[in-house]
C-alpha atoms as a PDB file:
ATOM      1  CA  UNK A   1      47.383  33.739 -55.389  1.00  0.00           C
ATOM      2  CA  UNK A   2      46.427  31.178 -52.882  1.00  0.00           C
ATOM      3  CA  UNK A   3      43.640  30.809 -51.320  1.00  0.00           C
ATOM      4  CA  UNK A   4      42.832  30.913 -47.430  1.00  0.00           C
ATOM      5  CA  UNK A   5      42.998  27.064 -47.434  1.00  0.00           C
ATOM      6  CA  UNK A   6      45.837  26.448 -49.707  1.00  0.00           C
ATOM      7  CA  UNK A   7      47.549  29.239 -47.327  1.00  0.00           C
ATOM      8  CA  UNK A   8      47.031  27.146 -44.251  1.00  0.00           C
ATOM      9  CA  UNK A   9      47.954  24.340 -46.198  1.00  0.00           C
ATOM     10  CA  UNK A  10      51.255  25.075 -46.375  1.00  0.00           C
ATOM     11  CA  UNK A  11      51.546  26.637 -43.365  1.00  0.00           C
ATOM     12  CA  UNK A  12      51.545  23.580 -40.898  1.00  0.00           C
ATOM     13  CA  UNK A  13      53.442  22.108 -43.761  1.00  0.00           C
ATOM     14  CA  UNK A  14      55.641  24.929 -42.646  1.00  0.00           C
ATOM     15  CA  UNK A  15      55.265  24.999 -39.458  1.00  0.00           C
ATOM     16  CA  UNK A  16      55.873  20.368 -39.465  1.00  0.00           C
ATOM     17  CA  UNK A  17      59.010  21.054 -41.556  1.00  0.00           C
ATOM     18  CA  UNK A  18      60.409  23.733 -38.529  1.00  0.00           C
ATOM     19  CA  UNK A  19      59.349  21.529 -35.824  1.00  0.00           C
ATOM     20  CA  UNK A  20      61.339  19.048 -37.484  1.00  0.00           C
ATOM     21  CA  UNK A  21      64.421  20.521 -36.843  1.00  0.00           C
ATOM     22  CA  UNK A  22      65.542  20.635 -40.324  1.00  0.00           C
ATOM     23  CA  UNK A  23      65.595  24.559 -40.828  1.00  0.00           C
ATOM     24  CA  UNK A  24      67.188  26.377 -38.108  1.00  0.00           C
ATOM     25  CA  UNK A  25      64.122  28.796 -37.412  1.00  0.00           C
ATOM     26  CA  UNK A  26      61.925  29.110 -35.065  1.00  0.00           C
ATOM     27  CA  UNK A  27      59.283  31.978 -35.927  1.00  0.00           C
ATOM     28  CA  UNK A  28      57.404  30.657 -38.286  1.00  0.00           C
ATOM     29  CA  UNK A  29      55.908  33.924 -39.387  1.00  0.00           C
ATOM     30  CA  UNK A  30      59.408  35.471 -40.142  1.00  0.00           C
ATOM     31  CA  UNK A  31      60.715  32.256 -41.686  1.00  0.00           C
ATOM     32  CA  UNK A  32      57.148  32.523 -44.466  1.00  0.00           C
ATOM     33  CA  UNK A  33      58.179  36.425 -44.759  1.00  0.00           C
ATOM     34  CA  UNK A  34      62.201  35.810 -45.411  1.00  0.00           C
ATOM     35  CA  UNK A  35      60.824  32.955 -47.853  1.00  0.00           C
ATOM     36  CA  UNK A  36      59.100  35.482 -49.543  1.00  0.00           C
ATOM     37  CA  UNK A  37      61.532  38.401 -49.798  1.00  0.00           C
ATOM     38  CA  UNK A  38      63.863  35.730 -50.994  1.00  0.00           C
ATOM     39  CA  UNK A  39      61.642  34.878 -54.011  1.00  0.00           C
ATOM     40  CA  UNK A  40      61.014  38.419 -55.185  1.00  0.00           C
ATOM     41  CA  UNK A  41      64.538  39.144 -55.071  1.00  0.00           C
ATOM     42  CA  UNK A  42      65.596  36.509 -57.270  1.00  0.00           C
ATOM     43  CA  UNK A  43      62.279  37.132 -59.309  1.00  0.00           C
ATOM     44  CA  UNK A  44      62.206  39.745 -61.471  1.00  0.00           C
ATOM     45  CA  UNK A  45      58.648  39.499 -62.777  1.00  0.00           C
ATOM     46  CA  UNK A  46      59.012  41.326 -65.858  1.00  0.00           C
ATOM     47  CA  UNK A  47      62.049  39.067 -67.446  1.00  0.00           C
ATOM     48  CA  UNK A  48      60.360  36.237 -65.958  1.00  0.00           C
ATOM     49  CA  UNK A  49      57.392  36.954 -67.878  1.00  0.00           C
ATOM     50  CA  UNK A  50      59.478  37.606 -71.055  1.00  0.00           C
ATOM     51  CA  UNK A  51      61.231  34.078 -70.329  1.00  0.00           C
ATOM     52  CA  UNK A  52      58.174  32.638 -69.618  1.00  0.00           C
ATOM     53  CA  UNK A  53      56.808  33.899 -73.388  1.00  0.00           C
ATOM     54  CA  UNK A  54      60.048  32.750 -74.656  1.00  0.00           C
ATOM     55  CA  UNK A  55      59.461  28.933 -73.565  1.00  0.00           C
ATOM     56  CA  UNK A  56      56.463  29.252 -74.353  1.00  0.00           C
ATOM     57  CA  UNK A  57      56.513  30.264 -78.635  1.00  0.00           C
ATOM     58  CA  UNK A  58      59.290  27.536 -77.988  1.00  0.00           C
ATOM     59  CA  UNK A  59      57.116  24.837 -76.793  1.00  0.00           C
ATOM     60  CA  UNK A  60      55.453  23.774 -80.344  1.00  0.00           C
ATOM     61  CA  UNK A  61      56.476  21.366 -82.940  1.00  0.00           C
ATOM     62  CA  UNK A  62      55.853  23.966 -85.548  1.00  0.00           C
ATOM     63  CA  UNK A  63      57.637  26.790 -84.764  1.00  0.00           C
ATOM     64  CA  UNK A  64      60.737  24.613 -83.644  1.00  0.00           C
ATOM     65  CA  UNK A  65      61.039  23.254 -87.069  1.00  0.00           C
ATOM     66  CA  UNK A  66      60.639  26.345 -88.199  1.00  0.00           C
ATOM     67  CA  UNK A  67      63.604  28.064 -86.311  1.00  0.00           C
ATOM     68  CA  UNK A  68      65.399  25.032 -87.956  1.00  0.00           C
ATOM     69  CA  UNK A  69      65.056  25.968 -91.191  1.00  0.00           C
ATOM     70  CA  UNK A  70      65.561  29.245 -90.699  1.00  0.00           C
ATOM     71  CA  UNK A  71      68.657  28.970 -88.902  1.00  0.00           C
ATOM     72  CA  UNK A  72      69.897  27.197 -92.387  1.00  0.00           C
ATOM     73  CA  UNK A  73      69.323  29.875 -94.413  1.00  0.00           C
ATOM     74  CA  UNK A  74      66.542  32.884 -95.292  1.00  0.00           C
ATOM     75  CA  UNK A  75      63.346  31.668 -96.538  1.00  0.00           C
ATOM     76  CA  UNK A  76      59.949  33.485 -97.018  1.00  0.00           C
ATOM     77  CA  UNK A  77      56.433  31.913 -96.188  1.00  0.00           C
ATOM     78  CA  UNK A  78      55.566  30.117 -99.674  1.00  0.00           C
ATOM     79  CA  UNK A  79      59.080  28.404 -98.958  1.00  0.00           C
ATOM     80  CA  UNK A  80      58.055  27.692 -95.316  1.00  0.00           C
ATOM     81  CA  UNK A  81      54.398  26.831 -96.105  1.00  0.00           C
ATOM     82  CA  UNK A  82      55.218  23.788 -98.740  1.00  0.00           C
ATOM     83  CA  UNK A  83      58.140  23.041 -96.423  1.00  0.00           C
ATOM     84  CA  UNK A  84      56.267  21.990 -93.305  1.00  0.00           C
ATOM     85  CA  UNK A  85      52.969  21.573 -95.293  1.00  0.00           C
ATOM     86  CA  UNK A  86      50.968  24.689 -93.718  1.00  0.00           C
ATOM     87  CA  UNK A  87      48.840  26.971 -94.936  1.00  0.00           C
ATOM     88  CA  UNK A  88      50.038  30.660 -95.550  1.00  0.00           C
ATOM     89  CA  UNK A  89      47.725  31.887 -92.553  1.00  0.00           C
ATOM     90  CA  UNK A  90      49.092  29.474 -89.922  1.00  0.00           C
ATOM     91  CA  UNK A  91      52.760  29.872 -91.260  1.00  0.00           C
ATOM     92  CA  UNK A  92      52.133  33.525 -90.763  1.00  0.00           C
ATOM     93  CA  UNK A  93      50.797  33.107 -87.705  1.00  0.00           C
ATOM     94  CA  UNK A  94      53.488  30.879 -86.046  1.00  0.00           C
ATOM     95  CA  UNK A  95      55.907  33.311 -87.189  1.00  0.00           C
ATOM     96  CA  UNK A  96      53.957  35.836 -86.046  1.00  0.00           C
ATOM     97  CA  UNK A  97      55.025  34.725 -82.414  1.00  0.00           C
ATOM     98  CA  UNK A  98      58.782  33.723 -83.122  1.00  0.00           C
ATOM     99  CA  UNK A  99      59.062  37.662 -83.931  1.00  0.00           C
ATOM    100  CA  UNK A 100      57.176  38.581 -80.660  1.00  0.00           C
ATOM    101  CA  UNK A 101      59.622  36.912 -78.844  1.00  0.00           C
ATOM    102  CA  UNK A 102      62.530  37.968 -81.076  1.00  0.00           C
ATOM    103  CA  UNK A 103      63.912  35.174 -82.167  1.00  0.00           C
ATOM    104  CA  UNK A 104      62.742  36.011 -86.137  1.00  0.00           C
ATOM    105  CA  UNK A 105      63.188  39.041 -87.779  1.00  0.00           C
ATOM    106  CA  UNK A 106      61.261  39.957 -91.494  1.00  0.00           C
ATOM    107  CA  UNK A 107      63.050  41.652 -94.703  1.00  0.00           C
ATOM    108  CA  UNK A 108      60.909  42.807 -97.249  1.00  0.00           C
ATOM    109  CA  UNK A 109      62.515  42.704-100.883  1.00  0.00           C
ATOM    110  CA  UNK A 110      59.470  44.145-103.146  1.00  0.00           C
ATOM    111  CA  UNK A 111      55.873  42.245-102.639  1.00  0.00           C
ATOM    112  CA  UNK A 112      58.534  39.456-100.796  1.00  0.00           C
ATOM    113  CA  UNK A 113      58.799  39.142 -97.236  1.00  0.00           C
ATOM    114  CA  UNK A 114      62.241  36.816 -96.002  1.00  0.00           C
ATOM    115  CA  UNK A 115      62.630  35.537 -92.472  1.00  0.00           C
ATOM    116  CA  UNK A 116      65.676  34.989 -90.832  1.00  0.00           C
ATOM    117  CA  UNK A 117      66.735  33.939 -87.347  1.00  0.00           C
ATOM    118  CA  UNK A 118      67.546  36.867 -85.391  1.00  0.00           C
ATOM    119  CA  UNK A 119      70.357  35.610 -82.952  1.00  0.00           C
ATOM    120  CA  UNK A 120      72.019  32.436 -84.891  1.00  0.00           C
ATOM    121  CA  UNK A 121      74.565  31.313 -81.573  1.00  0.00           C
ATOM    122  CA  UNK A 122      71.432  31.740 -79.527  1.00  0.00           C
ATOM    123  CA  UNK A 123      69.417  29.379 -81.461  1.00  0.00           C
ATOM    124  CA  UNK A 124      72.520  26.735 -82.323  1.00  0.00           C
ATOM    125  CA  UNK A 125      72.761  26.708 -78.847  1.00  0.00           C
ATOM    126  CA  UNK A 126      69.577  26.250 -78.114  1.00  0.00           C
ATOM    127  CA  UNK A 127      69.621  23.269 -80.196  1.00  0.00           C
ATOM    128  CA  UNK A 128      72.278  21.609 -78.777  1.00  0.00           C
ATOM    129  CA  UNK A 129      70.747  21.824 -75.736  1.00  0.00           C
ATOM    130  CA  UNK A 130      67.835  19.617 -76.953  1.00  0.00           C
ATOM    131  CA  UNK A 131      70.179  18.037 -78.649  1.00  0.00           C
ATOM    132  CA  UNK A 132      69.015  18.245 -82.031  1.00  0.00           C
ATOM    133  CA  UNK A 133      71.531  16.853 -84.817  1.00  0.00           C
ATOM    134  CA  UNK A 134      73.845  20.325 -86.749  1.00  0.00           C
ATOM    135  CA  UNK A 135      72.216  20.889 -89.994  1.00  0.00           C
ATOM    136  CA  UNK A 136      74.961  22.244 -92.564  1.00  0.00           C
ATOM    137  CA  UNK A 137      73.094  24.717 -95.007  1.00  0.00           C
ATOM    138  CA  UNK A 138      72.704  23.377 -98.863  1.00  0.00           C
END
């Protein structure tokens, strides 16, 4: 939310930008409200929140290199833990997230728990768009 000042703010910014002649509108107040109905239909809030989440588990060092390994093959946390040098807590904790956002699933085999990626294309192309170098699995 803004706040009364931020709010008047932008409008004369507004307000500068239709005196300009740029935009061409002349009501200020309907130009604000058609900005705004604009916005919320492109918007929807909840996927933007779930996107938002997404870029978010997405956005550490950690779990990236973990969604590297596991898009090379299954691996459970001891595997994980002396690969990346965690502890078992923060490895479970990192993956913790990957599964809120679905991009890791769990498989328990006995006292074992394996993770995998959940949607392999998704996160190949997710690394090409970083551009991260194809790892072939060993």
């Amino acid at each position: 939310m803004q706040s009364a000042r931020q709010a008047k703010r932008t409008d004369k910014r507004l307000e500068r930008l239709l005196c300009s002649g740029l935009r061409p509108e002349k009501d200020l107040e309907e130009y604000a409200r058609k900005l705004k109905k604009l916005a919320e239909k492109l918007v929807d809030s909840d996927a933007l929140r779930k996107k938002s989440r997404l870029l978010k588990a997405l956005a550490n060092e950690t779990r990236l290199k973990m969604l590297r390994l596991l898009s090379i093959r299954e691996m459970c946390v001891c595997e994980l833990t002396v690969a990346l040098d965690l502890t078992q807590p923060t490895a479970s904790h990192h993956l913790n997230i990957l599964q809120n956002v679905e991009l890791v699933r769990d498989r328990k085999d006995g006292k074992w728990v394996f993770y995998s990626v959940v949607k392999p294309k998704l996160v190949e192309s997710l690394f090409d768009f970083i551009e991260f170098p194809r790892l072939e699995p060993k």
